[in-house]
Structure formats: C-alpha cells, structure tokens
N, C-alpha and C. Protein backbone atom coordinates (compact mmCIF):
# COMPACT_ATOMS: atom_id res chain seq x y z
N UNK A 1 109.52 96.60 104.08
CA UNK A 1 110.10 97.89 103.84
C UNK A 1 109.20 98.96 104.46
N UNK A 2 109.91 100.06 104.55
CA UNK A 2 108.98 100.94 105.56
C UNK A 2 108.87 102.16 104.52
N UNK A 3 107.20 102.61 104.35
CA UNK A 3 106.86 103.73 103.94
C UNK A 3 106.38 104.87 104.73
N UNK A 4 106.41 105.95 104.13
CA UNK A 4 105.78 106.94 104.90
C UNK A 4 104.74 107.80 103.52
N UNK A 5 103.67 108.26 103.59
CA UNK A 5 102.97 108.64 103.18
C UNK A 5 102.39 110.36 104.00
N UNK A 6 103.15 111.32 103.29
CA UNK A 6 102.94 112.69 104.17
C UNK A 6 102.02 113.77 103.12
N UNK A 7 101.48 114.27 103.54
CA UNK A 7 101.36 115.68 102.81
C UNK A 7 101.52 116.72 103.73
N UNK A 8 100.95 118.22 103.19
CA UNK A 8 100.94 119.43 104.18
C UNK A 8 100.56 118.87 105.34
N UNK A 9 99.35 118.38 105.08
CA UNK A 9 98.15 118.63 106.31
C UNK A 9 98.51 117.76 107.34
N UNK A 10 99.06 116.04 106.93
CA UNK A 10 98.62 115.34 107.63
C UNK A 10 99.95 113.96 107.44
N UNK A 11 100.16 113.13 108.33
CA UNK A 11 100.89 111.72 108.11
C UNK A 11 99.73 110.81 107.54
N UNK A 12 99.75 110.13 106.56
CA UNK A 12 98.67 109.53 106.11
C UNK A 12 98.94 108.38 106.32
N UNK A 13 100.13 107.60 106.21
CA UNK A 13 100.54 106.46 106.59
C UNK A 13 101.82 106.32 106.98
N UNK A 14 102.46 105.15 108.09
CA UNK A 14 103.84 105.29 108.18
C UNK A 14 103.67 103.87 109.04
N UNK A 15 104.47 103.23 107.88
CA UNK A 15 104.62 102.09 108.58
C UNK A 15 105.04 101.14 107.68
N UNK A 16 105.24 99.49 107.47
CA UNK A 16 105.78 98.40 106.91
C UNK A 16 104.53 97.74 106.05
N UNK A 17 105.42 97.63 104.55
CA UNK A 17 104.03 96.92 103.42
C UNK A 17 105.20 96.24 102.66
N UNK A 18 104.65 95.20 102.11
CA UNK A 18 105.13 94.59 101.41
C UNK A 18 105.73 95.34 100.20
N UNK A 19 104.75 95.83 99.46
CA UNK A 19 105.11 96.31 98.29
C UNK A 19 104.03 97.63 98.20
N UNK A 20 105.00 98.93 97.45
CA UNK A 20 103.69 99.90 97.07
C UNK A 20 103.93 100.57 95.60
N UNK A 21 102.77 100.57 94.94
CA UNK A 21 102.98 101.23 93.73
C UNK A 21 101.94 102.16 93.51
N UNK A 22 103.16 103.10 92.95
CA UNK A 22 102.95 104.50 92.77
C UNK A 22 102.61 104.85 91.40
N UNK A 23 102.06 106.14 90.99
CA UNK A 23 101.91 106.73 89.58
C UNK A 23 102.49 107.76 89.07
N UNK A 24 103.99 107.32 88.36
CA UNK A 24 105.06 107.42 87.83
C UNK A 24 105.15 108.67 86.70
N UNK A 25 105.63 109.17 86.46
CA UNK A 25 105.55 110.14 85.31
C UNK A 25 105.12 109.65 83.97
N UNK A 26 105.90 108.32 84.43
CA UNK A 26 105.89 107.56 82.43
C UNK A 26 104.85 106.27 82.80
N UNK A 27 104.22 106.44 83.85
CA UNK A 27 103.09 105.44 83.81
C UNK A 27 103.09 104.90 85.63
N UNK A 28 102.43 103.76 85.80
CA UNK A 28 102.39 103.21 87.60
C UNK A 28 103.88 102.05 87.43
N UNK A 29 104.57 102.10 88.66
CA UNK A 29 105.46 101.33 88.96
C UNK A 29 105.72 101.06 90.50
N UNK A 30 105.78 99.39 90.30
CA UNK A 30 105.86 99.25 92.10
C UNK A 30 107.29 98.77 92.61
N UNK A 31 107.07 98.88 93.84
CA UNK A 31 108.52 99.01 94.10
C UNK A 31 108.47 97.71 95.55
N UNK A 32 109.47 96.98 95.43
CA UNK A 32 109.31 95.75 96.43
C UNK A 32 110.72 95.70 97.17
N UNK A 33 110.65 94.85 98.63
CA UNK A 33 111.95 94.87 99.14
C UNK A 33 113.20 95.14 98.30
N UNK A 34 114.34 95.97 98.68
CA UNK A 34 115.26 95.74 97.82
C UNK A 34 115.75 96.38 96.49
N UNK A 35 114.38 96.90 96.27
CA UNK A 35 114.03 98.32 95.11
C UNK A 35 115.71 98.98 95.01
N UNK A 36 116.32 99.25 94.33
CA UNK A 36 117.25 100.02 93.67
C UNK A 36 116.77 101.61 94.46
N UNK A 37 117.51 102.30 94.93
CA UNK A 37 117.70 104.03 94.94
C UNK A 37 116.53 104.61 93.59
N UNK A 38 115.97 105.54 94.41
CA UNK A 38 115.16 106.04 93.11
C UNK A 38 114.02 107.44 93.49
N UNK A 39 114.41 108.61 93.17
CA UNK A 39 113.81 109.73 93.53
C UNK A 39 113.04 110.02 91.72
N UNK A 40 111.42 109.83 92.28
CA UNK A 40 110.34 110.24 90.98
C UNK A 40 109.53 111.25 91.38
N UNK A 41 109.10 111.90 90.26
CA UNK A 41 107.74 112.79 90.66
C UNK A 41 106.75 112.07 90.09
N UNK A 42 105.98 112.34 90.66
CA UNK A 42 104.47 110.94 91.05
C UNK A 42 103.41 112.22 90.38
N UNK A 43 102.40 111.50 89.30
CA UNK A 43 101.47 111.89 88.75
C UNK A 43 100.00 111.94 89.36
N UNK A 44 99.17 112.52 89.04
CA UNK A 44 97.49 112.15 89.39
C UNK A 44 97.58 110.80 89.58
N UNK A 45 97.11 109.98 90.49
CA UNK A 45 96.41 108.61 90.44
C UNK A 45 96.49 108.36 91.82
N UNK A 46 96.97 107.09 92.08
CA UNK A 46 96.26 106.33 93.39
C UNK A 46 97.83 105.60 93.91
N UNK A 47 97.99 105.88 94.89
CA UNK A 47 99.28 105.22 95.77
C UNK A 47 98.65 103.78 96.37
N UNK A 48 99.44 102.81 96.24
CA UNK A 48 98.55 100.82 96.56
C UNK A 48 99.45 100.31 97.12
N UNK A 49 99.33 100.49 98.72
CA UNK A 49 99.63 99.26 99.53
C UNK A 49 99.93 98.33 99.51
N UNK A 50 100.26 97.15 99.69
CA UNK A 50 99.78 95.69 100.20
C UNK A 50 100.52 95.10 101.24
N UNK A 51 99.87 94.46 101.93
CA UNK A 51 100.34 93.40 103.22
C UNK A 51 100.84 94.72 104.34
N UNK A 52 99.86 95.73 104.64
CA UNK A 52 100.44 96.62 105.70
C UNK A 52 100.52 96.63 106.83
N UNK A 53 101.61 97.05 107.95
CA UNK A 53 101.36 96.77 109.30
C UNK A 53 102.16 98.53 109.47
N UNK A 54 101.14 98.83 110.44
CA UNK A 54 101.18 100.38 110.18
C UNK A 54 101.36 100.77 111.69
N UNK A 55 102.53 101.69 111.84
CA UNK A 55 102.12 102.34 112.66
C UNK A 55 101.31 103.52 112.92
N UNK A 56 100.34 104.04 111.81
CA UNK A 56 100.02 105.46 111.71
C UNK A 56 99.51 105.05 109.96
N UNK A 57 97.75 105.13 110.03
CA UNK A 57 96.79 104.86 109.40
C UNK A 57 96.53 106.07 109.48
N UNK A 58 96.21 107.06 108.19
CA UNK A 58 94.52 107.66 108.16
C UNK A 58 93.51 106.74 108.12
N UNK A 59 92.55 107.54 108.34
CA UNK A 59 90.89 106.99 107.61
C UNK A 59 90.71 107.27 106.23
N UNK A 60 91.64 107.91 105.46
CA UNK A 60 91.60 108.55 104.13
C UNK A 60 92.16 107.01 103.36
N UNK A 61 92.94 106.20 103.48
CA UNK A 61 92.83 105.34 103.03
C UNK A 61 91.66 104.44 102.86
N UNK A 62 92.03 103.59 101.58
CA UNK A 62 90.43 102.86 101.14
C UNK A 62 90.85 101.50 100.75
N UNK A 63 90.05 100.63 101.14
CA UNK A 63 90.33 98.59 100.15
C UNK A 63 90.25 98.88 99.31
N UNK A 64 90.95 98.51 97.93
CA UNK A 64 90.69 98.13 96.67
C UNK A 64 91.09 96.68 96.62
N UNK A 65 90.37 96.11 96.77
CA UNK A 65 91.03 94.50 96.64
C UNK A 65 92.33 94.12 97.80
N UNK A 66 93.08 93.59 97.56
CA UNK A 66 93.94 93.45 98.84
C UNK A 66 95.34 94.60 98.80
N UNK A 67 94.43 95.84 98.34
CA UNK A 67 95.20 96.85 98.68
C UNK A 67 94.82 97.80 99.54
N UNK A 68 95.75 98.97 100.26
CA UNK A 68 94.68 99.84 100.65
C UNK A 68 95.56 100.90 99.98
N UNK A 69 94.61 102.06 99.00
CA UNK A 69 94.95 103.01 98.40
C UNK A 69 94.81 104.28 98.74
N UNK A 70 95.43 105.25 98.44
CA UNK A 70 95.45 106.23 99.04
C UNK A 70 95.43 107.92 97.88
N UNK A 71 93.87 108.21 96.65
CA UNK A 71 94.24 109.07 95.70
C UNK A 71 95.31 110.27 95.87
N UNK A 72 96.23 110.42 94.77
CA UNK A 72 97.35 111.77 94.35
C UNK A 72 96.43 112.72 93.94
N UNK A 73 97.18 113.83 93.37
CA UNK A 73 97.16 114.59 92.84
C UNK A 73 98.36 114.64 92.08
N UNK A 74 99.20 114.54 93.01
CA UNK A 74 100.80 114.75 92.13
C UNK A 74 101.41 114.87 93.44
N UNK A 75 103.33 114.68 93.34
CA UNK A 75 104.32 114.68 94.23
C UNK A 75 105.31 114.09 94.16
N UNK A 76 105.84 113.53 94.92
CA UNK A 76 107.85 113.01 94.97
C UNK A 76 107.74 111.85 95.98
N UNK A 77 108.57 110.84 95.15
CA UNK A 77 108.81 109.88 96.00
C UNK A 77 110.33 109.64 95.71
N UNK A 78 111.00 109.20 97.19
CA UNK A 78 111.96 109.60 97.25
C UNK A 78 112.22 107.53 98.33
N UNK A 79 113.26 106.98 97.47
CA UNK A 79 113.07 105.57 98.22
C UNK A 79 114.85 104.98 98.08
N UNK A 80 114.94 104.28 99.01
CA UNK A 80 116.37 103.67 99.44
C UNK A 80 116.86 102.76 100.76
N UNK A 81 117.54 102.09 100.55
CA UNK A 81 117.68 101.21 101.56
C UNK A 81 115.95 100.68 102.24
N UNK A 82 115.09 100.24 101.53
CA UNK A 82 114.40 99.53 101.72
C UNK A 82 113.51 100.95 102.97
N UNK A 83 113.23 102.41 102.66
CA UNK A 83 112.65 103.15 103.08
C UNK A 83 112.07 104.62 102.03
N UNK A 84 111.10 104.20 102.32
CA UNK A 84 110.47 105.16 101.17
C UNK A 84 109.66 106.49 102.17
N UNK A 85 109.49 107.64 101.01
CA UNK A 85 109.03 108.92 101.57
C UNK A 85 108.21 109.29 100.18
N UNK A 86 106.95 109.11 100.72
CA UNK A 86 106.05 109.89 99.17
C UNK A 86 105.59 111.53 100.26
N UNK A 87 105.93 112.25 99.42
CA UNK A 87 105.35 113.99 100.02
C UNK A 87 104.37 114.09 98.25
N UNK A 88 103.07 114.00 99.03
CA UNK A 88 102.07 114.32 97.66
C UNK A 88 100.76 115.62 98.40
N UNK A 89 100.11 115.64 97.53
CA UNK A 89 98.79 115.94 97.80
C UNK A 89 97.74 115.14 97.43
C-alpha cells in the first residue's frame, strides 16, 4: 500500500510499506493492505513503518526495531483504496 507522509515544510516519506500505525485519538492503530476507508485525527506520538520501499525518505526518520518511525505532534490521516495521506507536524 502506498503512503505519503507530508507536513508544511517538507515530503517526509512517499512510498510502499507493508503496514503503518498511527496515533489515533482513542489510542495507536495500524492499518494493513486492504484497511477499510477511514479519515482520523492523529494525536502526539510516533507514525511506524514497516517493510518500506520508498520513493522519497527524509533523514528525519529513525529504526525502532524493524520499523522506521517518524515523531507527531498531531494531524489527519486520510486512507482508501490501499493509499494513505498523513498531513501532521
């Protein structure tokens, strides 16, 4: 499935991961091929990768184990037909 990871400043990521989970209003929830339609506003915490093939890496991403994460602040994720759009800070 293909994510994109944007804020003001910058494309932080955009490209194909297995699975990514986000930090949900009512707690973290991940979302995998096939995910159901689903527009959330995303809390303080940490956006988690896995299995990525990217066309368009920051360096702002980090390993946590066989993830690569990327800290919020807060924002919207907006996902469907197996394509997701997080706009955070």
């Amino acid at each position: 499935m293909k994510i994109q990871i944007l804020t003001p400043e910058e494309v932080i990521f955009d490209g194909e991961v297995v699975s990514v989970t986000v930090p949900g209003s009512k707690g973290e929830f991940q979302m995998l091929e096939n995910h159901a339609a689903i527009v959330s506003t995303l809390e303080k915490g940490k956006i988690k990768l896995e299995s990525i093939n990217s066309l368009s890496v920051s360096n702002k991403l980090t390993d946590e184990g066989k993830f690569k994460v990327y800290p919020i602040k807060g924002g919207i994720l907006e996902f469907g037909n197996n394509k997701g759009i997080i706009l955070c800070d």
